[in-house]
Structure formats: C-alpha cells, structure tokens
N, C-alpha and C. Protein backbone atom coordinates (compact mmCIF):
# COMPACT_ATOMS: atom_id res chain seq x y z
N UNK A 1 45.50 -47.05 -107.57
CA UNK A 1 46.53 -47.05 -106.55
C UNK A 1 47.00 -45.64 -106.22
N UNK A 2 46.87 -44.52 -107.19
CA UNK A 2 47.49 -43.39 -107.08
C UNK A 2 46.44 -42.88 -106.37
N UNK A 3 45.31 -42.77 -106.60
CA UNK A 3 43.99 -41.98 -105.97
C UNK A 3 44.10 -43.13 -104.33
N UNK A 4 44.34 -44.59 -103.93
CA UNK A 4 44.42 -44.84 -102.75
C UNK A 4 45.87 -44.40 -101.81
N UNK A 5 47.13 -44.02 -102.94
CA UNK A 5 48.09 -43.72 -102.08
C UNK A 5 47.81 -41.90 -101.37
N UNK A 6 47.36 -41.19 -102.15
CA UNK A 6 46.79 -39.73 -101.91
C UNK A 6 45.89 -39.66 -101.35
N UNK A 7 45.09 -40.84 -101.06
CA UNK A 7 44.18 -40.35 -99.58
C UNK A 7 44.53 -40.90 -98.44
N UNK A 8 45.44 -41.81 -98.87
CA UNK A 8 46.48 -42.24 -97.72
C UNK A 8 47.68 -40.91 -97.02
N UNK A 9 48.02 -40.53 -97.83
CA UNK A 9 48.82 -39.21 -97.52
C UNK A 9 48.12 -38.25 -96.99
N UNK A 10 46.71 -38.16 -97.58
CA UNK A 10 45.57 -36.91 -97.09
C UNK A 10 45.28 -37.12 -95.62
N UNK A 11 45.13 -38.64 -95.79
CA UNK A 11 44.39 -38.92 -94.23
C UNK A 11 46.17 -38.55 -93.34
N UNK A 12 47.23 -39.18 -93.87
CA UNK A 12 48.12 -39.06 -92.77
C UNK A 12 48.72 -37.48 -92.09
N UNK A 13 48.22 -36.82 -93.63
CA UNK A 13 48.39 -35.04 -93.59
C UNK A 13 47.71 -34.33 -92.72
N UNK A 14 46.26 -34.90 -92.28
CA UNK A 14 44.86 -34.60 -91.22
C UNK A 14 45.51 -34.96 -90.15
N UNK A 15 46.02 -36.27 -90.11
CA UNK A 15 46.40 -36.50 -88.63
C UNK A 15 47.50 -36.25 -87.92
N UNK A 16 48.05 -35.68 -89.14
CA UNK A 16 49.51 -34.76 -88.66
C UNK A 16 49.15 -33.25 -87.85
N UNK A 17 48.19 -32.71 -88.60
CA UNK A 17 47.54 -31.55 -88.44
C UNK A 17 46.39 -31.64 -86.86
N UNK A 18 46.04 -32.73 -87.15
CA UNK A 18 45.16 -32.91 -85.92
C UNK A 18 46.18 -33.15 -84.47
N UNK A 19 46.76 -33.67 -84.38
CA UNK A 19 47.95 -33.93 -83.48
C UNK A 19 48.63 -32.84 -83.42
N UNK A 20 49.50 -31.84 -84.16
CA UNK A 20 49.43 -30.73 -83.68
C UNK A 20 48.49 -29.57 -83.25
N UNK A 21 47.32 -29.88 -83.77
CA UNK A 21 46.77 -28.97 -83.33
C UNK A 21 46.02 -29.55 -81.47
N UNK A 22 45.96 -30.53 -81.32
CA UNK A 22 46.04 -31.34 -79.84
C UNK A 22 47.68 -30.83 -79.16
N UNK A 23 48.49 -30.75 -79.69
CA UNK A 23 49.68 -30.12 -78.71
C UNK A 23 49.66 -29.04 -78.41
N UNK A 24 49.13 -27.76 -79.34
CA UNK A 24 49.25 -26.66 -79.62
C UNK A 24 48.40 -26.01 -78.32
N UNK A 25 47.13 -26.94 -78.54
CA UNK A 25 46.11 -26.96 -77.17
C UNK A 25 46.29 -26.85 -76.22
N UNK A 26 47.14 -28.43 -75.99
CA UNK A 26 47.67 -28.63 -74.75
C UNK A 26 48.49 -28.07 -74.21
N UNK A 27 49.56 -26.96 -75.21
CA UNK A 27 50.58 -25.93 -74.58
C UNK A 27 49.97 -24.67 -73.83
N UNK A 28 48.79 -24.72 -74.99
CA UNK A 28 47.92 -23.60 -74.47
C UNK A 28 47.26 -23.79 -72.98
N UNK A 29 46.71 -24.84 -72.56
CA UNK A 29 45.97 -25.20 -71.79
C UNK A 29 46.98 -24.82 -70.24
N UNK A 30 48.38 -25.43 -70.92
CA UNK A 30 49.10 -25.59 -69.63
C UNK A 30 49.89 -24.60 -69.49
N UNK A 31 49.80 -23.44 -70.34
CA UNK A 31 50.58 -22.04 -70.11
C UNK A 31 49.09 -21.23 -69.18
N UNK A 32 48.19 -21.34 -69.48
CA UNK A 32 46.81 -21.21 -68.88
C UNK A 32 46.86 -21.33 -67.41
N UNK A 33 46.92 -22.64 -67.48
CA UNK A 33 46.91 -23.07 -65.92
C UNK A 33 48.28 -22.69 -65.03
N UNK A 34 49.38 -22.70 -65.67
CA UNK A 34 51.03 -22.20 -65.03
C UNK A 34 50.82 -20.32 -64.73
N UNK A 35 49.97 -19.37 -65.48
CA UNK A 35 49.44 -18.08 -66.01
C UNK A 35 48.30 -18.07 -64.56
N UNK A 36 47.57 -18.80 -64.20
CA UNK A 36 46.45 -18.96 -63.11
C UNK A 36 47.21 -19.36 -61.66
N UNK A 37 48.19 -20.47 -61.84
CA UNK A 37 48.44 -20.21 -60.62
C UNK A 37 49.53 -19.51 -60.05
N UNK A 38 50.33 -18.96 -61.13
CA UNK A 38 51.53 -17.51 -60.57
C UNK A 38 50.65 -16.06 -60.66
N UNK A 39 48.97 -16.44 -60.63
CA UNK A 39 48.52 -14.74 -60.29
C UNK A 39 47.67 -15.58 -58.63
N UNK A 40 47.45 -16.62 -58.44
CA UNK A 40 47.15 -16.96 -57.73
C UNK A 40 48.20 -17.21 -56.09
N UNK A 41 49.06 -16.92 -57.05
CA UNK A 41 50.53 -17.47 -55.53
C UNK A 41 50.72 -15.35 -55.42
N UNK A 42 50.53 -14.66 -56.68
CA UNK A 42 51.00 -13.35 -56.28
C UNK A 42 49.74 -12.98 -55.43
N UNK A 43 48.36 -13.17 -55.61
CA UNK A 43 47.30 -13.03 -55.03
C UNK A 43 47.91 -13.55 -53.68
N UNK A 44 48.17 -14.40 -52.68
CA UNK A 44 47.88 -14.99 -51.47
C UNK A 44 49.30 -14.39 -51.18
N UNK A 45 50.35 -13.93 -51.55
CA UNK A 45 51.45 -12.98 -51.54
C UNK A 45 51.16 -11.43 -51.21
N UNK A 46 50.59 -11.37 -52.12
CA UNK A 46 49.82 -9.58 -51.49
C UNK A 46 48.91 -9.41 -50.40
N UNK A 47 48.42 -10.59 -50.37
CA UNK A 47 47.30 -10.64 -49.28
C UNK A 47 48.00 -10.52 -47.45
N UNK A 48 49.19 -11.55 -47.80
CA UNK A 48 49.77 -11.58 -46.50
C UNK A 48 50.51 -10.20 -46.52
N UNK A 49 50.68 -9.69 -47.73
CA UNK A 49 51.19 -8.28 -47.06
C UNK A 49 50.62 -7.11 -46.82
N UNK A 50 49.39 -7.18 -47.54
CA UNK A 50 48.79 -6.00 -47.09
C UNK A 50 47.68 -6.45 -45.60
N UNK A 51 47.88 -5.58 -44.62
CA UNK A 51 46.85 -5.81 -43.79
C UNK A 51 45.48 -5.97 -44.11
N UNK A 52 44.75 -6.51 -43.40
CA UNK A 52 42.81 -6.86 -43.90
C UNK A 52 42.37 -5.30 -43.35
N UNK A 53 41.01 -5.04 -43.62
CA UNK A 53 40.72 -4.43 -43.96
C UNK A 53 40.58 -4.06 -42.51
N UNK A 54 40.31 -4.81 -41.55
CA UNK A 54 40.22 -4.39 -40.38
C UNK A 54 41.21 -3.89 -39.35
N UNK A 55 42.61 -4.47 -39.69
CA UNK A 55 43.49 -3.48 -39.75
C UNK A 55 43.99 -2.50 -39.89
N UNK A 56 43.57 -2.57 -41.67
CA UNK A 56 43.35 -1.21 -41.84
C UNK A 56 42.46 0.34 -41.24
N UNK A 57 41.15 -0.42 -40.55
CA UNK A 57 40.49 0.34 -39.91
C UNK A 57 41.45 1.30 -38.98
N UNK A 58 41.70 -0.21 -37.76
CA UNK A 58 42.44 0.23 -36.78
C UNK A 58 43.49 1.34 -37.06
N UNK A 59 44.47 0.67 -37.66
CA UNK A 59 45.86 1.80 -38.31
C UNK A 59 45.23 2.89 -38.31
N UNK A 60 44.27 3.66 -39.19
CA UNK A 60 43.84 4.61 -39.63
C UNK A 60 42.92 5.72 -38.04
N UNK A 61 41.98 4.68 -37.70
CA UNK A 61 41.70 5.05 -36.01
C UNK A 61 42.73 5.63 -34.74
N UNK A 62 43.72 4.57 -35.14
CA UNK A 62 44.65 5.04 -33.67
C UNK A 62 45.68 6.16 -34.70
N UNK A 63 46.00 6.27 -35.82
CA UNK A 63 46.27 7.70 -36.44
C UNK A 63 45.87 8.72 -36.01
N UNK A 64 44.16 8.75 -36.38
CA UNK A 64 43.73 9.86 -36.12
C UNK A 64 43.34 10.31 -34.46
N UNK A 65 43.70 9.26 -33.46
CA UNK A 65 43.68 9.23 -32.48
C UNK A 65 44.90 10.07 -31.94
N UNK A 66 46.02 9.72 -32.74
CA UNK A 66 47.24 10.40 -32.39
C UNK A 66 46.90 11.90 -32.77
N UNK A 67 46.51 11.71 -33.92
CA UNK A 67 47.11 13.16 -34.79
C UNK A 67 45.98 13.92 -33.80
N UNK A 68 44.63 13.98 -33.28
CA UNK A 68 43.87 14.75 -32.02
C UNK A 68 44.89 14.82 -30.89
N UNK A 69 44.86 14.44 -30.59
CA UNK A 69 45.51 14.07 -28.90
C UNK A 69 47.24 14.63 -28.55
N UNK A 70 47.31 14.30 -29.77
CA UNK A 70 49.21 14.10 -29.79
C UNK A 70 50.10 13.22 -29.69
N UNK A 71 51.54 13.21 -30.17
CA UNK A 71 51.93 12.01 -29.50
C UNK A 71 52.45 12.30 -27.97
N UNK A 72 53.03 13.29 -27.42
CA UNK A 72 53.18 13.82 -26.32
C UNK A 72 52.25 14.67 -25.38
N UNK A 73 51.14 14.85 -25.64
CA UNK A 73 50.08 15.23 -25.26
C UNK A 73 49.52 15.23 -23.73
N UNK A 74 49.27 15.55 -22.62
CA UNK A 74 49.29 15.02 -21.86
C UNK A 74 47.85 15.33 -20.94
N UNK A 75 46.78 14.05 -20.31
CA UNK A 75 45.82 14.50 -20.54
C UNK A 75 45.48 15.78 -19.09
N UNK A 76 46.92 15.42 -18.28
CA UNK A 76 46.05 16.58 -16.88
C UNK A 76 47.38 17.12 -17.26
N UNK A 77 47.20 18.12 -17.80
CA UNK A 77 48.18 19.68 -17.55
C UNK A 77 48.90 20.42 -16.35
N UNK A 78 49.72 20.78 -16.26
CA UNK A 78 50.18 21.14 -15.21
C UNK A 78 49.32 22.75 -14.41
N UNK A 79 48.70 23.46 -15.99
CA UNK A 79 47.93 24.14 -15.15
C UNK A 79 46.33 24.19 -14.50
N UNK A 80 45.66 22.76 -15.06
CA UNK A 80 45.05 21.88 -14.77
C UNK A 80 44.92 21.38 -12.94
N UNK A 81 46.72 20.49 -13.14
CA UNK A 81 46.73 20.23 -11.68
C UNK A 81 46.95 21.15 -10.70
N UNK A 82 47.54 22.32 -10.93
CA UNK A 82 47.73 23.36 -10.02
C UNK A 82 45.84 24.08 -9.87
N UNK A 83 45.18 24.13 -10.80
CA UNK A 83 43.66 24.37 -10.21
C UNK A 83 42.81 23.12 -9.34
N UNK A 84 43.62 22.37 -9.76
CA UNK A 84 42.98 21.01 -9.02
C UNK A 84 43.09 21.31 -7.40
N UNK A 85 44.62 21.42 -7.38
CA UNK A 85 45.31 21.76 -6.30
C UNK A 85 44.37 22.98 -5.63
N UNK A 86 44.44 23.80 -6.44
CA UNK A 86 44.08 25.09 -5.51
C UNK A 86 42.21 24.83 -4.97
N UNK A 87 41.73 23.93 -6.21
CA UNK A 87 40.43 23.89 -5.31
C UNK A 87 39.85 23.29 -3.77
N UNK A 88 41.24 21.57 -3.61
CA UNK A 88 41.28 21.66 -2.13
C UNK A 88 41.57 22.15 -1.76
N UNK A 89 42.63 23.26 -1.69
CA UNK A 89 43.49 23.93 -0.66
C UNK A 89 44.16 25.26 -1.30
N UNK A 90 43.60 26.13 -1.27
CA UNK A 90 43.74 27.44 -1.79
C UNK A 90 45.71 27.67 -1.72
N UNK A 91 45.90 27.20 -0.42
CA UNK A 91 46.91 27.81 0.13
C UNK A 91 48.60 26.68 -0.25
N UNK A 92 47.96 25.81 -0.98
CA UNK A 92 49.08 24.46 -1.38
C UNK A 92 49.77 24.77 -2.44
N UNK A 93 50.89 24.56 -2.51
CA UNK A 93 52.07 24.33 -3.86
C UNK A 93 52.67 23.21 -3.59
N UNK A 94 52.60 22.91 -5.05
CA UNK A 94 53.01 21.03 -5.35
C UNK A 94 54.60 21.57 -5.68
N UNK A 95 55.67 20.94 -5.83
CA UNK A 95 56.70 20.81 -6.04
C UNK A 95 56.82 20.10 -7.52
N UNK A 96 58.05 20.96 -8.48
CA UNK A 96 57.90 20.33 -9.99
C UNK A 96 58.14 18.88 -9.66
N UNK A 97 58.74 17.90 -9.00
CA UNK A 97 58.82 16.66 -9.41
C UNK A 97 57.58 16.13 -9.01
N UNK A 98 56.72 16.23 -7.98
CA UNK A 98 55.55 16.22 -8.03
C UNK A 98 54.42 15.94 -8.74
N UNK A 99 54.35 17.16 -9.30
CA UNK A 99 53.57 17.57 -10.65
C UNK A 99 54.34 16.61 -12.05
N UNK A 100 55.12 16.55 -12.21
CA UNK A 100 55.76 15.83 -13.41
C UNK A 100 55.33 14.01 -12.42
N UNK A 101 55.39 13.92 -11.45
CA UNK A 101 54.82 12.31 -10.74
C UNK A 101 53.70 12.19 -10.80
N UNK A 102 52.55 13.20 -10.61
CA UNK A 102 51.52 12.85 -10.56
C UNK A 102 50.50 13.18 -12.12
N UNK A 103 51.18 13.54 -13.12
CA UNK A 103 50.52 13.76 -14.56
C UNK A 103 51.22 12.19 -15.27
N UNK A 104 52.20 11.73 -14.80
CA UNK A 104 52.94 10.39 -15.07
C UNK A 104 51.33 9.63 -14.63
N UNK A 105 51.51 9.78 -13.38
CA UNK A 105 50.27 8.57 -12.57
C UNK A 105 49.00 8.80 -13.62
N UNK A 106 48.65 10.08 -13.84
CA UNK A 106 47.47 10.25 -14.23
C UNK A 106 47.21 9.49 -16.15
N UNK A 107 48.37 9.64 -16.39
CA UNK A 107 48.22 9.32 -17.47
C UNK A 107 48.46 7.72 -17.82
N UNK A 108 49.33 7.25 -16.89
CA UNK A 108 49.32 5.86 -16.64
C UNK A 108 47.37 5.39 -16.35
N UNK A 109 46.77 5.83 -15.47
CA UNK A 109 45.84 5.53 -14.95
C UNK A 109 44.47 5.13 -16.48
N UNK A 110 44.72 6.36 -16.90
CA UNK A 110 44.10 6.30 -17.89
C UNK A 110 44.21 5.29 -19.08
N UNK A 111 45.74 5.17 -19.59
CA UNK A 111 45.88 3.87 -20.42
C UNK A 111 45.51 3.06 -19.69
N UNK A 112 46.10 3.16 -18.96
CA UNK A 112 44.97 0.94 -18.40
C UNK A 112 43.45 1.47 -18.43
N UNK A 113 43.42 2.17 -18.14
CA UNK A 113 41.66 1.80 -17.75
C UNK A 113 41.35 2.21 -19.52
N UNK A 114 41.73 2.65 -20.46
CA UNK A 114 41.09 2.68 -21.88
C UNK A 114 41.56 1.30 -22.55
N UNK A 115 42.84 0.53 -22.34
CA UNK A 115 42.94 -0.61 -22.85
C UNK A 115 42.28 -1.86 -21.86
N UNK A 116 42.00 -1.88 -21.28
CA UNK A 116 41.43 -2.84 -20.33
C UNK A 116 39.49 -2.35 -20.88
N UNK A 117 38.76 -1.00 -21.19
CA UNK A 117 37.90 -1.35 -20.97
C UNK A 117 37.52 -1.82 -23.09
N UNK A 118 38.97 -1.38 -23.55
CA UNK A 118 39.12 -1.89 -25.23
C UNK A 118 38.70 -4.10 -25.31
N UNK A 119 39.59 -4.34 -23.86
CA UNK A 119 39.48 -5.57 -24.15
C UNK A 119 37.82 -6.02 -23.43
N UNK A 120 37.19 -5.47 -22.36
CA UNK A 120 35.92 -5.77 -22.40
C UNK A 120 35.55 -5.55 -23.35
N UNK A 121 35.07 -4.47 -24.15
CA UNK A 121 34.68 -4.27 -25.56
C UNK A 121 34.43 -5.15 -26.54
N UNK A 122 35.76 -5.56 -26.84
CA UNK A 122 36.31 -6.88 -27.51
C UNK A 122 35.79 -7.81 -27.47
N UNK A 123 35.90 -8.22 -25.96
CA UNK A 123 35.22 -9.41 -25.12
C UNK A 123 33.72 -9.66 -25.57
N UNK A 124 32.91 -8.79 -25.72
CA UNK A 124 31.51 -8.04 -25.85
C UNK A 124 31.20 -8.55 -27.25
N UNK A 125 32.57 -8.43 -27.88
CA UNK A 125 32.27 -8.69 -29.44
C UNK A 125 31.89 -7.52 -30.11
N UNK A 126 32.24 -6.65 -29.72
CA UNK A 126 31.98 -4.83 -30.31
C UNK A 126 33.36 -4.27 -30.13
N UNK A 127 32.94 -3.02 -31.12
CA UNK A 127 33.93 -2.38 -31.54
C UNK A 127 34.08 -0.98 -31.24
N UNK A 128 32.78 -0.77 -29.83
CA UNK A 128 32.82 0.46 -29.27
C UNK A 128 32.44 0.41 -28.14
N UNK A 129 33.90 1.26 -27.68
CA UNK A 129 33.81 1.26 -25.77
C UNK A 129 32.68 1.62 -25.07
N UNK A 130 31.85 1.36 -24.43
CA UNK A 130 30.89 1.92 -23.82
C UNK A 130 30.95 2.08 -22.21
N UNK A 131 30.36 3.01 -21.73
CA UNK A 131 30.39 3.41 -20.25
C UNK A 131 30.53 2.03 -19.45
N UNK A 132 29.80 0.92 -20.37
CA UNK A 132 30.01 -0.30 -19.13
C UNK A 132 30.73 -1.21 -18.85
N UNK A 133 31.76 -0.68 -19.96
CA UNK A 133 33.05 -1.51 -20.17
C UNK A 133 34.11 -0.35 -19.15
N UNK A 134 34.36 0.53 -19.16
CA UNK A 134 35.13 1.52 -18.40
C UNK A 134 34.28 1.19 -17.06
N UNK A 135 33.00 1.07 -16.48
CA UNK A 135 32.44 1.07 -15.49
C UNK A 135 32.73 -0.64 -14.74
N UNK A 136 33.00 -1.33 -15.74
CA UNK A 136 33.09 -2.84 -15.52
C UNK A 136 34.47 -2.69 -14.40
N UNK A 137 35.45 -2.23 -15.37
CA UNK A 137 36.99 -2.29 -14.95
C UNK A 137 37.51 -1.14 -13.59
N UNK A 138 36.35 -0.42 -13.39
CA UNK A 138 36.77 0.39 -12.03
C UNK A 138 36.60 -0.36 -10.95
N UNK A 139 34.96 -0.66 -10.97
CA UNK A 139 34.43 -1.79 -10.11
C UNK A 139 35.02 -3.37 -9.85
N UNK A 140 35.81 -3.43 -10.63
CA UNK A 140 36.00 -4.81 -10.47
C UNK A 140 37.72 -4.76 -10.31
N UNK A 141 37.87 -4.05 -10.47
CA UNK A 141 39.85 -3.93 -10.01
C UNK A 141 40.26 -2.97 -9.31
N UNK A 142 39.51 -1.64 -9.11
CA UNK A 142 40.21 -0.36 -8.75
C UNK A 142 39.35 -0.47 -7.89
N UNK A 143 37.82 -1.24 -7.48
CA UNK A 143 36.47 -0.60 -6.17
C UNK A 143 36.29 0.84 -6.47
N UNK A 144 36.14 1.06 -7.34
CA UNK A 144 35.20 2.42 -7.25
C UNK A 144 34.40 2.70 -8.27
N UNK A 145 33.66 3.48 -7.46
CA UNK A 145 32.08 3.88 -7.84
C UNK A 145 32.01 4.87 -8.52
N UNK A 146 31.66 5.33 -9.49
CA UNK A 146 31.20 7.05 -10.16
C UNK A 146 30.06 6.99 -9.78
N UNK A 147 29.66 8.43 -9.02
CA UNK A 147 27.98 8.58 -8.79
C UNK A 147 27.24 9.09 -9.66
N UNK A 148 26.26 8.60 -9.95
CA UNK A 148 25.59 8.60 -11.33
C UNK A 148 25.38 7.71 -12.62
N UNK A 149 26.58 6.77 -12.76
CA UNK A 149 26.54 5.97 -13.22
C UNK A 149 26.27 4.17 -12.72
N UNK A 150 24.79 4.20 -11.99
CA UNK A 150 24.40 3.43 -11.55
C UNK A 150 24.48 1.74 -12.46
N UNK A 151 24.97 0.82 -11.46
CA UNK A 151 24.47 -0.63 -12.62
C UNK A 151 23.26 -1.13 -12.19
N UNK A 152 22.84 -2.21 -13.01
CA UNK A 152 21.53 -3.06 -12.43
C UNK A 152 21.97 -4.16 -11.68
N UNK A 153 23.20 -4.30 -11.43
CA UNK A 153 23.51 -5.47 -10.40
C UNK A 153 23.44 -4.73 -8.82
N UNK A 154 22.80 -5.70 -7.89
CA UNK A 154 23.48 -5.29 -6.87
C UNK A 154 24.52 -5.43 -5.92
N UNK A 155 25.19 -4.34 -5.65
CA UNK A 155 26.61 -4.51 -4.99
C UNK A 155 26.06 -4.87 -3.65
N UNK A 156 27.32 -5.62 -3.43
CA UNK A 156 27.07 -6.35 -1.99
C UNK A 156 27.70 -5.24 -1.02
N UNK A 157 26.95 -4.87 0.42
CA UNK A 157 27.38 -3.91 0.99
C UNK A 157 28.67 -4.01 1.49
N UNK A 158 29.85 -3.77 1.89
CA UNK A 158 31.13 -4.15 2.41
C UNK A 158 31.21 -3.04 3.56
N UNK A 159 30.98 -4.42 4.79
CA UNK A 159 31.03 -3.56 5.38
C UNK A 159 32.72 -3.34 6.23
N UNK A 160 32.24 -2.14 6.95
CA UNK A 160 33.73 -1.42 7.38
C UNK A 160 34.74 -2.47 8.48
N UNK A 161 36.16 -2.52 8.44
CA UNK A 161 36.50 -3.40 9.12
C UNK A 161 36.91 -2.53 10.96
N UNK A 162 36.70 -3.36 12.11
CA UNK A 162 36.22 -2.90 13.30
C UNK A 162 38.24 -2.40 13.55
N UNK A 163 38.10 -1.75 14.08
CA UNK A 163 39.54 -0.89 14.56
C UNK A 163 39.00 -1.63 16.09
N UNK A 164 40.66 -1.01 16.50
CA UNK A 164 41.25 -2.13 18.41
C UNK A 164 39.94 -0.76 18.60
N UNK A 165 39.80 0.94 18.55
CA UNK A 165 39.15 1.19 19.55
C UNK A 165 37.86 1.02 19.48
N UNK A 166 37.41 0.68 18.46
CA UNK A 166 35.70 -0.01 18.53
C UNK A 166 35.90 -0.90 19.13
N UNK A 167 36.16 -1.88 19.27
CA UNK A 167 36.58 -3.16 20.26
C UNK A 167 36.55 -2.67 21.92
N UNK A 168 37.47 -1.81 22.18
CA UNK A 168 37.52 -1.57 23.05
C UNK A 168 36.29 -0.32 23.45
N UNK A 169 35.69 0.16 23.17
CA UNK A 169 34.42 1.21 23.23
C UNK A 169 33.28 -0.04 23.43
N UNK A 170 33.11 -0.82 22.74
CA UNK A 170 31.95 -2.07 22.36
C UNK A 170 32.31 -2.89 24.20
N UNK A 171 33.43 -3.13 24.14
CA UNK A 171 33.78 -4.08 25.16
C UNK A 171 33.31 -2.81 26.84
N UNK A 172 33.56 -2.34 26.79
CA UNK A 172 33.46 -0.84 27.64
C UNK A 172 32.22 -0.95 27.91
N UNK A 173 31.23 -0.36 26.85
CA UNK A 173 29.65 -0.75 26.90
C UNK A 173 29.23 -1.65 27.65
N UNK A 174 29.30 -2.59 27.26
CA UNK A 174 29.16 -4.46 27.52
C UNK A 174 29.19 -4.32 28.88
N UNK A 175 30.52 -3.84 28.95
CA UNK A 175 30.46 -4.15 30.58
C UNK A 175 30.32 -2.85 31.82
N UNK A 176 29.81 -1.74 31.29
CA UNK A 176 29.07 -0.92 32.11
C UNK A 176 27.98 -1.60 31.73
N UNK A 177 27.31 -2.21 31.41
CA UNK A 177 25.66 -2.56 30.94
C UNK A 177 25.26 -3.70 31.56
N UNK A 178 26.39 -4.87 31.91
CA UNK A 178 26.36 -5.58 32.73
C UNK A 178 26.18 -5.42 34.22
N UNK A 179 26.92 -4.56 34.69
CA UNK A 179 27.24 -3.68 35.90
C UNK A 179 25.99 -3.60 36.32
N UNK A 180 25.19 -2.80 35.99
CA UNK A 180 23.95 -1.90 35.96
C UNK A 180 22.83 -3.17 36.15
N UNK A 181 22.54 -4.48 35.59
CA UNK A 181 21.34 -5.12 35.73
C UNK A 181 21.98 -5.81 37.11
C-alpha cells in the first residue's frame, strides 16, 4: 500500500509538473504572439509615416530641383528680356512694370507647360518628361508648332478665316469677269 500510495503521489507530482509546464507554455506562446503583433501594429505605424520610397524619390528630386534653380529664381531675367527686346527693336524700352509683367507671364507659362507635360508623362506611365509630352501640350492647347520638332501625325491644314475685304475683292472679280463674257 505504501509503494501504491507513492506512485500515486509520483504520478500526481508528474501531472502537477506537466500542467505547469503546459501553462508556462502557454504564457509563453501568448506573450509571443501579444510581442508579434505590437511590432506588427508599430510596423504598419511607421509605414504610414514614413513616405514610400517613391516619395521619397520625388521629395529628394524636387529638392534638388530647388536647390539648382532657386526658390526665387527666375527663368527670363530682366537682362535677358531687355536683349530680347533690343533684338526686335534696337530702339525700344520696356517700362519696369512691364518687365516685372512679362517675367510673371513667362514664368507662369512655363509651370503649366512643365506640370501639364509631368502629367502626360505620368499618363505614359514614365517617369521622364520627354520632348513629346511638352510637344503634346503646345499642340493641343496653346496651337503651336516648334520648327524642328516634327510629329508623325498629320496636322490637318487650318485654313485662314476670309476677312469682309476678301469677300469683297472675290465678289469684285466675279463680277468684272462676268461683265467681260
């Protein structure tokens, strides 16, 4: 009886031991998994705060875009437009509000036509402006042509619209020509 009550105690001593060591597990298991998903919530936390990588591109691009250019920079100069000036007309002076209106225009002109030919680009599914994205957006909003930079489409001719004195020159004709047979 003494040797069956002591392996009765042995066995209940194992399964005391075995059962804690099943909790001990299971604390482990679930400090594990609580440990996995607070690096997993800080993971998708950092993520939304740091920009992707392509962001990051950008940021770093229009930086160094600034830091060339300037932030006040301006791309037609005033002594720029005064040679501009002097090459039509030797004998012309622009007036400062002028010159401060028309480096405004010029530089206006230019952002749209570099963000407009950014979103053809885009459009394109690329990530670099090319002549036919700037060439797209002259032609198709502003009508004009750079010579030299030919496309493979062909433009439809447009032709010129008739003024009263072509009308009246045409009508003139007509009817001296009538006269005459």
């Amino acid at each position: 009886q003494q040797q069956t009550q002591q392996q009765q105690t042995q066995q209940q001593q194992t399964q005391q031991q075995q059962t804690q060591q099943q909790q001990t597990q299971q604390q482990q298991t679930q400090q594990q998994q609580t440990q996995q998903q607070s690096q997993q919530l800080q993971q998708e936390h950092q993520s939304q705060q740091q920009p992707t990588q392509s962001q990051q591109q950008q940021n770093t691009h229009n930086m160094t875009i600034k830091n060339n250019i300037g932030d006040n920079a301006a791309l037609l100069t005033k002594v720029r437009l005064r040679e501009l000036v002097k090459e039509v007309d030797p004998n012309e002076q622009l007036e400062e509000d002028v010159e401060e209106l028309m480096m405004q225009i010029s530089d206006e002109f230019v952002d749209d036509l570099v963000r407009s030919a950014c979103v053809f680009a885009k459009h394109r599914k690329s990530t670099i402006v090319e002549v036919k994205d700037v060439q797209l957006y002259l032609e198709r909003y502003l009508n004009m042509w750079i010579p030299g930079f030919g496309t493979d489409e062909l433009r439809p001719y447009k032709k010129a619209p008739i003024t009263e004195a072509h009308k009246q020159r045409t009508a003139l004709i007509k009817k001296v020509s009538s006269k005459k047979y």
